[in-house]
Protein backbone atom coordinates (compact mmCIF):
# COMPACT_ATOMS: atom_id res chain seq x y z
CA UNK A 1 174.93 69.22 158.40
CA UNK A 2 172.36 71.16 160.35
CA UNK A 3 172.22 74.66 160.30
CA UNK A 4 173.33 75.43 163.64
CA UNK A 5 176.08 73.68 163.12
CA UNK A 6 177.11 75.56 159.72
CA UNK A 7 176.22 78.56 161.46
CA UNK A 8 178.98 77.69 163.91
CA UNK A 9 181.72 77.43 161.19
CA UNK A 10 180.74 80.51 158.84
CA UNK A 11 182.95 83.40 159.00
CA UNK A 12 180.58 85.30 160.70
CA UNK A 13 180.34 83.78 163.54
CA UNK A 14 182.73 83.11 166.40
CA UNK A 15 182.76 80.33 169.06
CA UNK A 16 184.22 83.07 171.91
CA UNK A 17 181.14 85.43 170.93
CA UNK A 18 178.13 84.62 172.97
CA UNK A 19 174.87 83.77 171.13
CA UNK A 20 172.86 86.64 169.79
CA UNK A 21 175.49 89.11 169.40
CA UNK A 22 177.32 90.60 166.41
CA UNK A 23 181.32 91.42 165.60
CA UNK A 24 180.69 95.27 163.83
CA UNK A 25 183.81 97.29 163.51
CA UNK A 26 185.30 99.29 165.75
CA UNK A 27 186.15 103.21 165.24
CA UNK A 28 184.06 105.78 162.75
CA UNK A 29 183.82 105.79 159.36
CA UNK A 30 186.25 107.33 157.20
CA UNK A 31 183.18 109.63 155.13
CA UNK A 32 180.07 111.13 156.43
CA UNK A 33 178.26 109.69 153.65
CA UNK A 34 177.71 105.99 152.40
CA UNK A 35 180.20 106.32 149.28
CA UNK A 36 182.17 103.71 151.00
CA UNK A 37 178.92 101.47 152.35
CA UNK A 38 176.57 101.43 154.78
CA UNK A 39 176.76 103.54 157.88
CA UNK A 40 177.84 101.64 161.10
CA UNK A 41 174.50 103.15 162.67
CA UNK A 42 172.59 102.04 160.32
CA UNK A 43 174.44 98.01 160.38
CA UNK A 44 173.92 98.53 164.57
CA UNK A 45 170.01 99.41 164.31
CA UNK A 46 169.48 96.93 162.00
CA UNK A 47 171.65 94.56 164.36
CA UNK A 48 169.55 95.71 167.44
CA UNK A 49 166.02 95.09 165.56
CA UNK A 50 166.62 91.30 164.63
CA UNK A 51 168.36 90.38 167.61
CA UNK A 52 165.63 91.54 170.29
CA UNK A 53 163.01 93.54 168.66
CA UNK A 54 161.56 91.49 165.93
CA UNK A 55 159.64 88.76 166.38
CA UNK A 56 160.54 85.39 164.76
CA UNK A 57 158.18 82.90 166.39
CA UNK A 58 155.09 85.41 165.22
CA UNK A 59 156.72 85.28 161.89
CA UNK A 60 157.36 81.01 161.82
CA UNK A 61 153.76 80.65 163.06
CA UNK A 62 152.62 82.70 159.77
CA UNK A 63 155.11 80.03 157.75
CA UNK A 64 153.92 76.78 159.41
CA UNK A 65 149.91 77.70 159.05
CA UNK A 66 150.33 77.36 155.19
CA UNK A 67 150.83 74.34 153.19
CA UNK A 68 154.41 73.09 153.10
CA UNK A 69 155.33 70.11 150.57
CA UNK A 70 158.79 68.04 150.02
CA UNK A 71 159.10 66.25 146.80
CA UNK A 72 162.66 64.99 144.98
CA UNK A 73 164.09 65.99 141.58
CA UNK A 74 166.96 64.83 140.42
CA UNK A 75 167.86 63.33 143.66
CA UNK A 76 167.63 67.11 145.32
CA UNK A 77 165.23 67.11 148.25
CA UNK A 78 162.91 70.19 147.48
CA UNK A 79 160.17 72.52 150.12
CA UNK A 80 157.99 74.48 149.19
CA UNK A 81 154.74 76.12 150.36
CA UNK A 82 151.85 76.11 147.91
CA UNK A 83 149.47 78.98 148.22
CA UNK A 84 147.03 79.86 145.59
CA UNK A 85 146.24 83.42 145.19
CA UNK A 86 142.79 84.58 145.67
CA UNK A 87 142.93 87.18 142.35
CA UNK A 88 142.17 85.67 139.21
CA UNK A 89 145.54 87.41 136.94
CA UNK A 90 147.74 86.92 139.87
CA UNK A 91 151.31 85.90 138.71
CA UNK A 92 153.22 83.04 139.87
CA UNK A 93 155.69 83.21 142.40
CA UNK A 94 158.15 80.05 142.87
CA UNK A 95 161.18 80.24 145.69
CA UNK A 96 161.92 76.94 146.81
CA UNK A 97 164.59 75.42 148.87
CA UNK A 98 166.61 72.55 147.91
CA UNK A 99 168.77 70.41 150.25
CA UNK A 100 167.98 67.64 152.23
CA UNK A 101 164.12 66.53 151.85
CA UNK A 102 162.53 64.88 155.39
């Protein structure tokens, strides 16, 4: 399944909502404070920043100049990005993702 298509049926999206937009709540919080959660202000800036303001393609161009790698364990298709650090008693960072390897 790709991922716009289990982006499609997730929860938090909704076929009638145009792309790029967001279902918040409606209505004010109950406190002043965030006892009860984050502030809706807060959720909207946040909203508003990585829906127009920040900039993806700078950030996948970053991402597809290093070194990506697919390998297979345990029939799990694995990527990763191998970078090796330029300080000698640097420590080891892993975060790969598993699912289908191309």
């Amino acid at each position: 399944m790709s991922w716009r298509r289990a982006s499609r049926s997730s929860r938090w999206s909704s076929e009638r909502q145009p792309t790029g937009t967001a279902i918040l709540p409606r209505g004010k919080e109950l406190v002043a404070d965030q006892s009860q959660g984050v502030q809706l202000a807060t959720i909207q800036n946040l909203v508003t920043y990585w829906g127009s303001d920040y900039d993806w393609r700078r950030c996948e161009a970053k991402l597809n100049a290093l070194p990506q790698f697919t390998t297979e364990i345990d029939d799990l298709g694995i990527h990763f990005i191998h970078v090796t650090s330029p300080h000698e008693d640097a420590c080891r960072c892993s975060s790969p993702t598993a699912g289908r390897a191309r």
